[in-house]
ModelCIF file with pLDDT and N, C-alpha, C, O atoms, coordinates in Angstrom:
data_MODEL
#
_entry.id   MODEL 
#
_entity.id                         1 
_entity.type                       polymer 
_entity.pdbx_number_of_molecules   1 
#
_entity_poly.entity_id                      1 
_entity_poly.type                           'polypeptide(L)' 
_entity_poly.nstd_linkage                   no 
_entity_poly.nstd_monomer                   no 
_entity_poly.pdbx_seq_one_letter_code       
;(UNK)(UNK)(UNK)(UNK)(UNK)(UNK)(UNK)(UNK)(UNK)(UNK)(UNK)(UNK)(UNK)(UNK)(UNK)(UNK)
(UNK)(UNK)(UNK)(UNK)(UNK)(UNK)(UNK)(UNK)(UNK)(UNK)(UNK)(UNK)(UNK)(UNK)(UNK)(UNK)
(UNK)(UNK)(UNK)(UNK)(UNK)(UNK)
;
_entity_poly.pdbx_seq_one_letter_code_can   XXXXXXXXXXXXXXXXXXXXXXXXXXXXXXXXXXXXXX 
_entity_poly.pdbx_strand_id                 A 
#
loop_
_entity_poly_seq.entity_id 
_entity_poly_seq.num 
_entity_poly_seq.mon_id 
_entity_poly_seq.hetero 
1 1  UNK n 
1 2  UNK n 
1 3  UNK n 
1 4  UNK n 
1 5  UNK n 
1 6  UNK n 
1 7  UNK n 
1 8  UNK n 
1 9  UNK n 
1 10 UNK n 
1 11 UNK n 
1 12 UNK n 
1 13 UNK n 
1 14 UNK n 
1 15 UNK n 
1 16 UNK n 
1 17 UNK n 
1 18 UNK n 
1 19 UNK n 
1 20 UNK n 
1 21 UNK n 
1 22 UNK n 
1 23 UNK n 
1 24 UNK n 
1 25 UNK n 
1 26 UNK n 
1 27 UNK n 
1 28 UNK n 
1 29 UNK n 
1 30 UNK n 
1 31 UNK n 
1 32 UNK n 
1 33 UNK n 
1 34 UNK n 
1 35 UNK n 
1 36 UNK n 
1 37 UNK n 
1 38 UNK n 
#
_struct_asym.id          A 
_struct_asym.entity_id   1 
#
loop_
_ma_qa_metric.id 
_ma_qa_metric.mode 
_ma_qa_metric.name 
_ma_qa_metric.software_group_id 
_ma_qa_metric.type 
1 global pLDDT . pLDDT 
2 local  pLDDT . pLDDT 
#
_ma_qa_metric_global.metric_id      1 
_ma_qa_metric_global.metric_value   92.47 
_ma_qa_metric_global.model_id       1 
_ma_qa_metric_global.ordinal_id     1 
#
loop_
_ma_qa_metric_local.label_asym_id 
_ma_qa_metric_local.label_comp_id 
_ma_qa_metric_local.label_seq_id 
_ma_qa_metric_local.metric_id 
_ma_qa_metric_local.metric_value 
_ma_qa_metric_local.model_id 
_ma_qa_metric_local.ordinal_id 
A UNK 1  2 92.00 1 1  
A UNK 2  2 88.00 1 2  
A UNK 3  2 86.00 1 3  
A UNK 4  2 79.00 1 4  
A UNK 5  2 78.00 1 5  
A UNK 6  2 84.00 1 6  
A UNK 7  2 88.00 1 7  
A UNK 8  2 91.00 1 8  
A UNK 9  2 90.00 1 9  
A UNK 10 2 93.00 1 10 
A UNK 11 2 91.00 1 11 
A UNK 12 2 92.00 1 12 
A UNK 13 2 93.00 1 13 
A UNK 14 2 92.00 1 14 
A UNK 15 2 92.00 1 15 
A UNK 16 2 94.00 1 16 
A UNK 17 2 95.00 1 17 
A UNK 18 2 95.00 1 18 
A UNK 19 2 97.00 1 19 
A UNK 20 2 96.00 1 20 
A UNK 21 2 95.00 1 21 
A UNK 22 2 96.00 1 22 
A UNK 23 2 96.00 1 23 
A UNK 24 2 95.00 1 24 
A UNK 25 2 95.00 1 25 
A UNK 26 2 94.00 1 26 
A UNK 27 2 95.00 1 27 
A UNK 28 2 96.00 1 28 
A UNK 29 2 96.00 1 29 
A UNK 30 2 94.00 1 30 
A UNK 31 2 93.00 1 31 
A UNK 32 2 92.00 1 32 
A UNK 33 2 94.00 1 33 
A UNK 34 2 96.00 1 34 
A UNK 35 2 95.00 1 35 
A UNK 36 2 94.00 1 36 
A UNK 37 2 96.00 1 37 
A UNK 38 2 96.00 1 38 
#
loop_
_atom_site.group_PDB 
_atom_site.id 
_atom_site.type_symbol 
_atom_site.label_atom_id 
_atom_site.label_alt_id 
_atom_site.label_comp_id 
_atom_site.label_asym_id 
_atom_site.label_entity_id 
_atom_site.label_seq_id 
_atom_site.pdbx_PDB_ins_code 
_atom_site.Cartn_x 
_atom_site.Cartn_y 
_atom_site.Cartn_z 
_atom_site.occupancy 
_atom_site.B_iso_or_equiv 
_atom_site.pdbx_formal_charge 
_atom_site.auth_seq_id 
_atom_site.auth_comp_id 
_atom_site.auth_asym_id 
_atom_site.auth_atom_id 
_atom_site.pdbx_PDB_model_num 
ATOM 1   N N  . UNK A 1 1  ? -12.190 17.010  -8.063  1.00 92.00 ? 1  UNK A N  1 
ATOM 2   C CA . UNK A 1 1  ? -13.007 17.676  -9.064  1.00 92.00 ? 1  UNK A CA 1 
ATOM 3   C C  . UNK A 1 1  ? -13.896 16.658  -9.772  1.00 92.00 ? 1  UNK A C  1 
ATOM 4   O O  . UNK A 1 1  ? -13.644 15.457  -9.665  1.00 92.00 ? 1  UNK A O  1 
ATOM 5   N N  . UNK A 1 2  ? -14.893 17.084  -10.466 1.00 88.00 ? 2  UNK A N  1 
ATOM 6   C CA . UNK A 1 2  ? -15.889 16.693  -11.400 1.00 88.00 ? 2  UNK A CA 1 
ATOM 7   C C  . UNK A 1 2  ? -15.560 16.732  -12.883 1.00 88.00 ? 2  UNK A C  1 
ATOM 8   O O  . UNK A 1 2  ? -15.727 17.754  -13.549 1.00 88.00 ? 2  UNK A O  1 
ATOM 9   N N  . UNK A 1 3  ? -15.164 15.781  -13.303 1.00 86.00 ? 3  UNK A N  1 
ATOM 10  C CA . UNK A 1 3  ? -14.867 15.500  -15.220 1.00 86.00 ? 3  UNK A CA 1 
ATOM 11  C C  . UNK A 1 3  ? -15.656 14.857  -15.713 1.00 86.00 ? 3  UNK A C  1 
ATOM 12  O O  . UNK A 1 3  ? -15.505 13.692  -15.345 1.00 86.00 ? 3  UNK A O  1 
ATOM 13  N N  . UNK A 1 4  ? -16.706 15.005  -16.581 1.00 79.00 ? 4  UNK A N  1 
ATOM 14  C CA . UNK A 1 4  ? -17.072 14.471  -18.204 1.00 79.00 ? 4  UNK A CA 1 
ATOM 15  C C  . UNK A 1 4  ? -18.082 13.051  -17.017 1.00 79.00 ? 4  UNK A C  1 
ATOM 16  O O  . UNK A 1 4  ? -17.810 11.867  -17.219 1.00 79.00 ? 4  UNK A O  1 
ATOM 17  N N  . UNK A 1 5  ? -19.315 13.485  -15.730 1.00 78.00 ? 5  UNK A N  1 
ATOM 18  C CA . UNK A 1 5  ? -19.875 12.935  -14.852 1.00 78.00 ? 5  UNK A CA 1 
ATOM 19  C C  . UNK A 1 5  ? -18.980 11.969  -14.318 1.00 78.00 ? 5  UNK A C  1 
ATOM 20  O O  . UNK A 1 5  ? -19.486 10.906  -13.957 1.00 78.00 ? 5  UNK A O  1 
ATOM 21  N N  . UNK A 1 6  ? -17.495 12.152  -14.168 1.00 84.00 ? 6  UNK A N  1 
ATOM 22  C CA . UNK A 1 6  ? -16.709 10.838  -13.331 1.00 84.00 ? 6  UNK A CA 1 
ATOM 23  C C  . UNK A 1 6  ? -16.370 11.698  -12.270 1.00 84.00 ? 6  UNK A C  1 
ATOM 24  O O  . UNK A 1 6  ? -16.695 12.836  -12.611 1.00 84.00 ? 6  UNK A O  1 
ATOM 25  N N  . UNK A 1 7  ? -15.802 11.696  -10.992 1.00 88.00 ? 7  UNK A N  1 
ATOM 26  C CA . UNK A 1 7  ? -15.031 12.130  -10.177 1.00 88.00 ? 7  UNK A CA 1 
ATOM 27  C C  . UNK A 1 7  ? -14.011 11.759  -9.674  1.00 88.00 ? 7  UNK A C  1 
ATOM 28  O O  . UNK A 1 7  ? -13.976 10.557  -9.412  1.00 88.00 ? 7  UNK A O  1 
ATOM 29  N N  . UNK A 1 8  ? -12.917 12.499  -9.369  1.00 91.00 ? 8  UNK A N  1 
ATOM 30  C CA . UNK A 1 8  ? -11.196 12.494  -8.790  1.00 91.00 ? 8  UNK A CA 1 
ATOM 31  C C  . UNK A 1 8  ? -11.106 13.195  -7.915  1.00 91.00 ? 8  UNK A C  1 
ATOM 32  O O  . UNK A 1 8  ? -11.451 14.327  -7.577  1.00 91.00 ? 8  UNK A O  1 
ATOM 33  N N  . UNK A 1 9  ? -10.488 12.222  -7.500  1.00 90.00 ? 9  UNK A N  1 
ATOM 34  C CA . UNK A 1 9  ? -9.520  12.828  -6.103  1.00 90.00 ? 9  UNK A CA 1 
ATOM 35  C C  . UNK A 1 9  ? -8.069  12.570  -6.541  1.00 90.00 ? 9  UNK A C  1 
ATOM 36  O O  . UNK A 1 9  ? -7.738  11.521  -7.095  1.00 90.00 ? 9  UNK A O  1 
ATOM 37  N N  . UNK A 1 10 ? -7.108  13.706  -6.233  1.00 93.00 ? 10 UNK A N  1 
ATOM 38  C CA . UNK A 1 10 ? -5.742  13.755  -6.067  1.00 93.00 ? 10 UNK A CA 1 
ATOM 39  C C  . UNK A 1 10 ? -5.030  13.934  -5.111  1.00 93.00 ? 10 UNK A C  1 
ATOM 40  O O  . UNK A 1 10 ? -5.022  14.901  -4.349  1.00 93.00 ? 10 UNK A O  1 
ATOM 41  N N  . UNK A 1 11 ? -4.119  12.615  -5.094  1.00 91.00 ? 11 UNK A N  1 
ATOM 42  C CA . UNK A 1 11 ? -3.537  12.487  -3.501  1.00 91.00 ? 11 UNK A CA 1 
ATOM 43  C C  . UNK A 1 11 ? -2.092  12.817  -3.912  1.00 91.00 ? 11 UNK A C  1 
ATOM 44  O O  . UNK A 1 11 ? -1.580  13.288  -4.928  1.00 91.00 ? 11 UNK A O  1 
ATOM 45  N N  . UNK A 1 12 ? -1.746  12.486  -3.004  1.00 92.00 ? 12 UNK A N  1 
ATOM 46  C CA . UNK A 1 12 ? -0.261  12.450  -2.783  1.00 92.00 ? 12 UNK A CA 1 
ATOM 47  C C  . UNK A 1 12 ? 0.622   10.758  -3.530  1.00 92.00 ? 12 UNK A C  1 
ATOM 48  O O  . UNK A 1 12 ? 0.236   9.606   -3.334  1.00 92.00 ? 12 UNK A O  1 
ATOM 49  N N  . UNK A 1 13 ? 1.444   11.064  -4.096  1.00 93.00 ? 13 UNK A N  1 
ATOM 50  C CA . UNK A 1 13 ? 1.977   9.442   -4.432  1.00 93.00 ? 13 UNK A CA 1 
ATOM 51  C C  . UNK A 1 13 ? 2.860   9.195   -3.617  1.00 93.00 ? 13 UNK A C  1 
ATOM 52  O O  . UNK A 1 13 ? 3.785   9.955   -3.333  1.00 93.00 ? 13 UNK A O  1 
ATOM 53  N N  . UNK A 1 14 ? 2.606   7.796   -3.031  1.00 92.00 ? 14 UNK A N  1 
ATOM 54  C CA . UNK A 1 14 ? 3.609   6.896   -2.596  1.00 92.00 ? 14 UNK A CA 1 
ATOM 55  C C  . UNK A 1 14 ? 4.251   5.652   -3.130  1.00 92.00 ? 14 UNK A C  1 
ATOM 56  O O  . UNK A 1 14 ? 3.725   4.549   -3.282  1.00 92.00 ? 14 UNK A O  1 
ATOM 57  N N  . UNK A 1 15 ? 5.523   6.037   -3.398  1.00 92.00 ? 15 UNK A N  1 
ATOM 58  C CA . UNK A 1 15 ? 6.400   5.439   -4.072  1.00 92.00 ? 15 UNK A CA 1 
ATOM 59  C C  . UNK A 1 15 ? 6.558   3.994   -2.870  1.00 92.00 ? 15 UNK A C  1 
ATOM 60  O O  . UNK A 1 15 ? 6.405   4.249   -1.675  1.00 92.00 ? 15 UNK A O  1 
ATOM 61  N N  . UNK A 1 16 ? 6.872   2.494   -3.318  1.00 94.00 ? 16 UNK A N  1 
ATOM 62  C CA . UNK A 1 16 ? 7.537   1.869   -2.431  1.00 94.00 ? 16 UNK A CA 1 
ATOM 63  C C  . UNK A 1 16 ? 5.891   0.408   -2.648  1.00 94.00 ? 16 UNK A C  1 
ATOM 64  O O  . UNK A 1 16 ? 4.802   0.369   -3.220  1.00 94.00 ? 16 UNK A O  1 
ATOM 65  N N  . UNK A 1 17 ? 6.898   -0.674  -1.602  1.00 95.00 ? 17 UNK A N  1 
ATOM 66  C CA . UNK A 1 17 ? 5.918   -2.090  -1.795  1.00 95.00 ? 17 UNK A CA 1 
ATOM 67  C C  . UNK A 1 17 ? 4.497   -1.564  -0.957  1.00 95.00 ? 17 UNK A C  1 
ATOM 68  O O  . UNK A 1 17 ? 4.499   -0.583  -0.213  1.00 95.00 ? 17 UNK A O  1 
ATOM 69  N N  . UNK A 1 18 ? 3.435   -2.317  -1.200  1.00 95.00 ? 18 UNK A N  1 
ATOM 70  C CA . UNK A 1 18 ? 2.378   -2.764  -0.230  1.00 95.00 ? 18 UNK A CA 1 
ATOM 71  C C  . UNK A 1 18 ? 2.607   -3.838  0.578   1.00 95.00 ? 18 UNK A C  1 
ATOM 72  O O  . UNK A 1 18 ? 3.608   -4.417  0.157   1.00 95.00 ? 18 UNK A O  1 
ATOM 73  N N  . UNK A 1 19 ? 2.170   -4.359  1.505   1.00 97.00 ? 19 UNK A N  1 
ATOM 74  C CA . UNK A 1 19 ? 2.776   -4.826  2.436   1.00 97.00 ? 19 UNK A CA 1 
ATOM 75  C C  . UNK A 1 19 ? 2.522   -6.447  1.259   1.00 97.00 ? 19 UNK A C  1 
ATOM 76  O O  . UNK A 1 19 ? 3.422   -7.119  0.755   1.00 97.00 ? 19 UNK A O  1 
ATOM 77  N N  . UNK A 1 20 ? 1.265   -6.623  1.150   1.00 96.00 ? 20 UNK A N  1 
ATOM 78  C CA . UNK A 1 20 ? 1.055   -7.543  0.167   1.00 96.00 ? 20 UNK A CA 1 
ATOM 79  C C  . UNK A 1 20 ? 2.220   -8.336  -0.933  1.00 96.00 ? 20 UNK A C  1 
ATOM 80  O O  . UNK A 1 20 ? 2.560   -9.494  -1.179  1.00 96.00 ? 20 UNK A O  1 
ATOM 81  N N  . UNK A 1 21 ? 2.583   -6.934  -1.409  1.00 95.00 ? 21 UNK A N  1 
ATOM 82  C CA . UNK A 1 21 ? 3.757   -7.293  -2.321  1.00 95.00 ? 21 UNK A CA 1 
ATOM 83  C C  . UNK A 1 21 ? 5.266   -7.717  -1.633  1.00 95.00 ? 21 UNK A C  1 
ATOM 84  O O  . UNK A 1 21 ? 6.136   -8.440  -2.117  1.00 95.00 ? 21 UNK A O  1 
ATOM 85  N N  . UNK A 1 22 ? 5.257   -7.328  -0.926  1.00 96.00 ? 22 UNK A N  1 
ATOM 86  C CA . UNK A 1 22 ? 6.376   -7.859  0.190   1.00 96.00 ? 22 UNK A CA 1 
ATOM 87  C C  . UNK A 1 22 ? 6.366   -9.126  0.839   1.00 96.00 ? 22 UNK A C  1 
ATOM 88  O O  . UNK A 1 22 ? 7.422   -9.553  1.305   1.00 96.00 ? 22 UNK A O  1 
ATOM 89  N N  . UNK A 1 23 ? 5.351   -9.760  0.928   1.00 96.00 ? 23 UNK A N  1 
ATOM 90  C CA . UNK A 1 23 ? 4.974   -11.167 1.231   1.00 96.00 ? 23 UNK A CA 1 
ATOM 91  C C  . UNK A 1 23 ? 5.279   -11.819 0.016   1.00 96.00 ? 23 UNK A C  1 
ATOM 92  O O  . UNK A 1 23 ? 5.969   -12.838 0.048   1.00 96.00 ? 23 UNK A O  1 
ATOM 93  N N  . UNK A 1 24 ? 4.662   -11.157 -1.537  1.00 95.00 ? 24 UNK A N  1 
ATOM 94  C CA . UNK A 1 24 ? 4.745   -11.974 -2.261  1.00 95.00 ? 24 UNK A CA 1 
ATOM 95  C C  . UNK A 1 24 ? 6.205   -12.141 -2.924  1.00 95.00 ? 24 UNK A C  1 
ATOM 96  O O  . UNK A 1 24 ? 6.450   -13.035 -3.735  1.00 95.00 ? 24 UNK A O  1 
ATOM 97  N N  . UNK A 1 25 ? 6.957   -11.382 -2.580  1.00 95.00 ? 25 UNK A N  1 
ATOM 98  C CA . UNK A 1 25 ? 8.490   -10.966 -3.247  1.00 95.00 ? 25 UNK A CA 1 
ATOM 99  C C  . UNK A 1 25 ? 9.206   -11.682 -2.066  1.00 95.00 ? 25 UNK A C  1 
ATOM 100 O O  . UNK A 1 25 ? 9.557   -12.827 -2.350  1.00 95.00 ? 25 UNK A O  1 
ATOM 101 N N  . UNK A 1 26 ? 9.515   -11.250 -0.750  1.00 94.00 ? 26 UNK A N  1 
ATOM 102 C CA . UNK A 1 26 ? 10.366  -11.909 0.143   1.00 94.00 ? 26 UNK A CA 1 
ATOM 103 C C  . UNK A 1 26 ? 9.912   -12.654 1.139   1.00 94.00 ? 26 UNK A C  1 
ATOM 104 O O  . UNK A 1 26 ? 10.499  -12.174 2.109   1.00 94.00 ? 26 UNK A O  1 
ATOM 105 N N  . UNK A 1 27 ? 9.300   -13.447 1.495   1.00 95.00 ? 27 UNK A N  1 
ATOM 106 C CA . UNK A 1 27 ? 8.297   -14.314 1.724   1.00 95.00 ? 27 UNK A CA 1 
ATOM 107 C C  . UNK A 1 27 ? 6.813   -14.067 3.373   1.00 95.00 ? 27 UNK A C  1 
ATOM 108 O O  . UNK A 1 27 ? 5.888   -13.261 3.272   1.00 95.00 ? 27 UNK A O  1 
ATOM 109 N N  . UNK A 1 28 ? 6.935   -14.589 4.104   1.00 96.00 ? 28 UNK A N  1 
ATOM 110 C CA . UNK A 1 28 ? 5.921   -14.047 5.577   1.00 96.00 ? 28 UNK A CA 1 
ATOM 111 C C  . UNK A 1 28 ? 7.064   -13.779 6.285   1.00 96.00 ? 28 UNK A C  1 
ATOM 112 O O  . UNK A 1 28 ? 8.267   -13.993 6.434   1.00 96.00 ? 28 UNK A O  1 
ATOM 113 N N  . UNK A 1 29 ? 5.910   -13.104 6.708   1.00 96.00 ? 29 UNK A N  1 
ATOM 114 C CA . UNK A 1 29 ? 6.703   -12.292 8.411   1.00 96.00 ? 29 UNK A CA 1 
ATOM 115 C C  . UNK A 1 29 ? 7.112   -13.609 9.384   1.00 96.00 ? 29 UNK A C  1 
ATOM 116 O O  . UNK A 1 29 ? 6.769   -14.790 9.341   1.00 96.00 ? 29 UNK A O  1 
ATOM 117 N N  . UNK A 1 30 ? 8.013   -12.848 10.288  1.00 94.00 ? 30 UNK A N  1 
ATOM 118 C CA . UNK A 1 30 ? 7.751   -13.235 11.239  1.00 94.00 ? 30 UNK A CA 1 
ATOM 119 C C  . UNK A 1 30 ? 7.325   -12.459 12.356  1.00 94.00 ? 30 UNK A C  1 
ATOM 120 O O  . UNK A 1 30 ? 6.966   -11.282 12.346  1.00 94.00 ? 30 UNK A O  1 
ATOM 121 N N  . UNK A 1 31 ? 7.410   -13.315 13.407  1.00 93.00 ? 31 UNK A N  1 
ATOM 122 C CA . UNK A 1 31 ? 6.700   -12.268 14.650  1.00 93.00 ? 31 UNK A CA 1 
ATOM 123 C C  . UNK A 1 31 ? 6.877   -11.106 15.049  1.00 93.00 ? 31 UNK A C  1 
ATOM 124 O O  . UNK A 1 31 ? 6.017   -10.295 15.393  1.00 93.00 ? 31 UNK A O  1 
ATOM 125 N N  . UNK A 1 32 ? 8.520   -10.929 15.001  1.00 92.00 ? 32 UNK A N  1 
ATOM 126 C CA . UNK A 1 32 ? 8.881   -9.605  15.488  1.00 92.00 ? 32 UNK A CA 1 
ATOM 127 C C  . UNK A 1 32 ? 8.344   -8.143  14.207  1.00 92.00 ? 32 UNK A C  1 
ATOM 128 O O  . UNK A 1 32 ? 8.310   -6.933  14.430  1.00 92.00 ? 32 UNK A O  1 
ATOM 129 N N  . UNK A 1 33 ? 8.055   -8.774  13.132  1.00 94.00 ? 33 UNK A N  1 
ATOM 130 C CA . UNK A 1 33 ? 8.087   -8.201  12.015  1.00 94.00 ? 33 UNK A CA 1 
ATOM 131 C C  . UNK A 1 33 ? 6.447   -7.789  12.238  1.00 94.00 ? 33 UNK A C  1 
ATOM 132 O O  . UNK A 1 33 ? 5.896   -6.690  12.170  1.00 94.00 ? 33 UNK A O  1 
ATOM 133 N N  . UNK A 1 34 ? 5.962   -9.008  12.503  1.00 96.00 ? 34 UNK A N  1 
ATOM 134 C CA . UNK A 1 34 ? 4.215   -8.490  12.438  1.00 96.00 ? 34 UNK A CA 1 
ATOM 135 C C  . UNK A 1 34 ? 4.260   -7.507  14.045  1.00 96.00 ? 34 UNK A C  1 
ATOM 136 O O  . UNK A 1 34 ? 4.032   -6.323  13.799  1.00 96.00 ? 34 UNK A O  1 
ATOM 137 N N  . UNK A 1 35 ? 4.380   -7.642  14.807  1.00 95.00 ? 35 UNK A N  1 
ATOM 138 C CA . UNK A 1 35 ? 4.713   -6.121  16.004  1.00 95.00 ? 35 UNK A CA 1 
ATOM 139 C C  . UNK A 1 35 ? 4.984   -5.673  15.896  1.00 95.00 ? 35 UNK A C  1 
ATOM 140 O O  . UNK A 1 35 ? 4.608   -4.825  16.705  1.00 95.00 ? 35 UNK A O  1 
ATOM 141 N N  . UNK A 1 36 ? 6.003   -5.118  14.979  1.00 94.00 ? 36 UNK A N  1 
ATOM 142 C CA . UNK A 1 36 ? 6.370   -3.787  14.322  1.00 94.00 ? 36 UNK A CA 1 
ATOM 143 C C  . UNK A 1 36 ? 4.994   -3.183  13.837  1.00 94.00 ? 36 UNK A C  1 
ATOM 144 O O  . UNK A 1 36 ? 4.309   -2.285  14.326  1.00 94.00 ? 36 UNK A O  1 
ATOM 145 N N  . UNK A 1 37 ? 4.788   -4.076  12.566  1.00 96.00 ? 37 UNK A N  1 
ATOM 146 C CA . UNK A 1 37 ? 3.626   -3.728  12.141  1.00 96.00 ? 37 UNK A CA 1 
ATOM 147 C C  . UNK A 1 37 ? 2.431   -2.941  12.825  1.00 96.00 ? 37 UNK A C  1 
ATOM 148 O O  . UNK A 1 37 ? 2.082   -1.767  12.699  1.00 96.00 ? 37 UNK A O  1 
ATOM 149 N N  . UNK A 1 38 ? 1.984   -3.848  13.497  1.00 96.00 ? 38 UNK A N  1 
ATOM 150 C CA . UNK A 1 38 ? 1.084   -3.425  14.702  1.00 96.00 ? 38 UNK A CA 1 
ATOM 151 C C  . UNK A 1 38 ? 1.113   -2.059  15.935  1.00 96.00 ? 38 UNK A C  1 
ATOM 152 O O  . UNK A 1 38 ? 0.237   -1.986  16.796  1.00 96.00 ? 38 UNK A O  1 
#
């Protein structure tokens, strides 16, 4: 929708890390981890 000339979108929430934050909390991948990924 359209509010006060700004616009929104409403999604769905996802609870849980970004992958980002997971690097920065328990440290890099390793390989098998980044093929998962992939």
């Amino acid at each position: 929708f359209e509010s006060g000339g700004q616009f929104y979108l409403v999604q769905e929430y996802v609870k849980g890390l970004t992958l980002k934050q997971e690097v920065k909390r328990y440290g890099v991948f390793d390989e098998f981890k980044v093929r998962a990924v992939l």
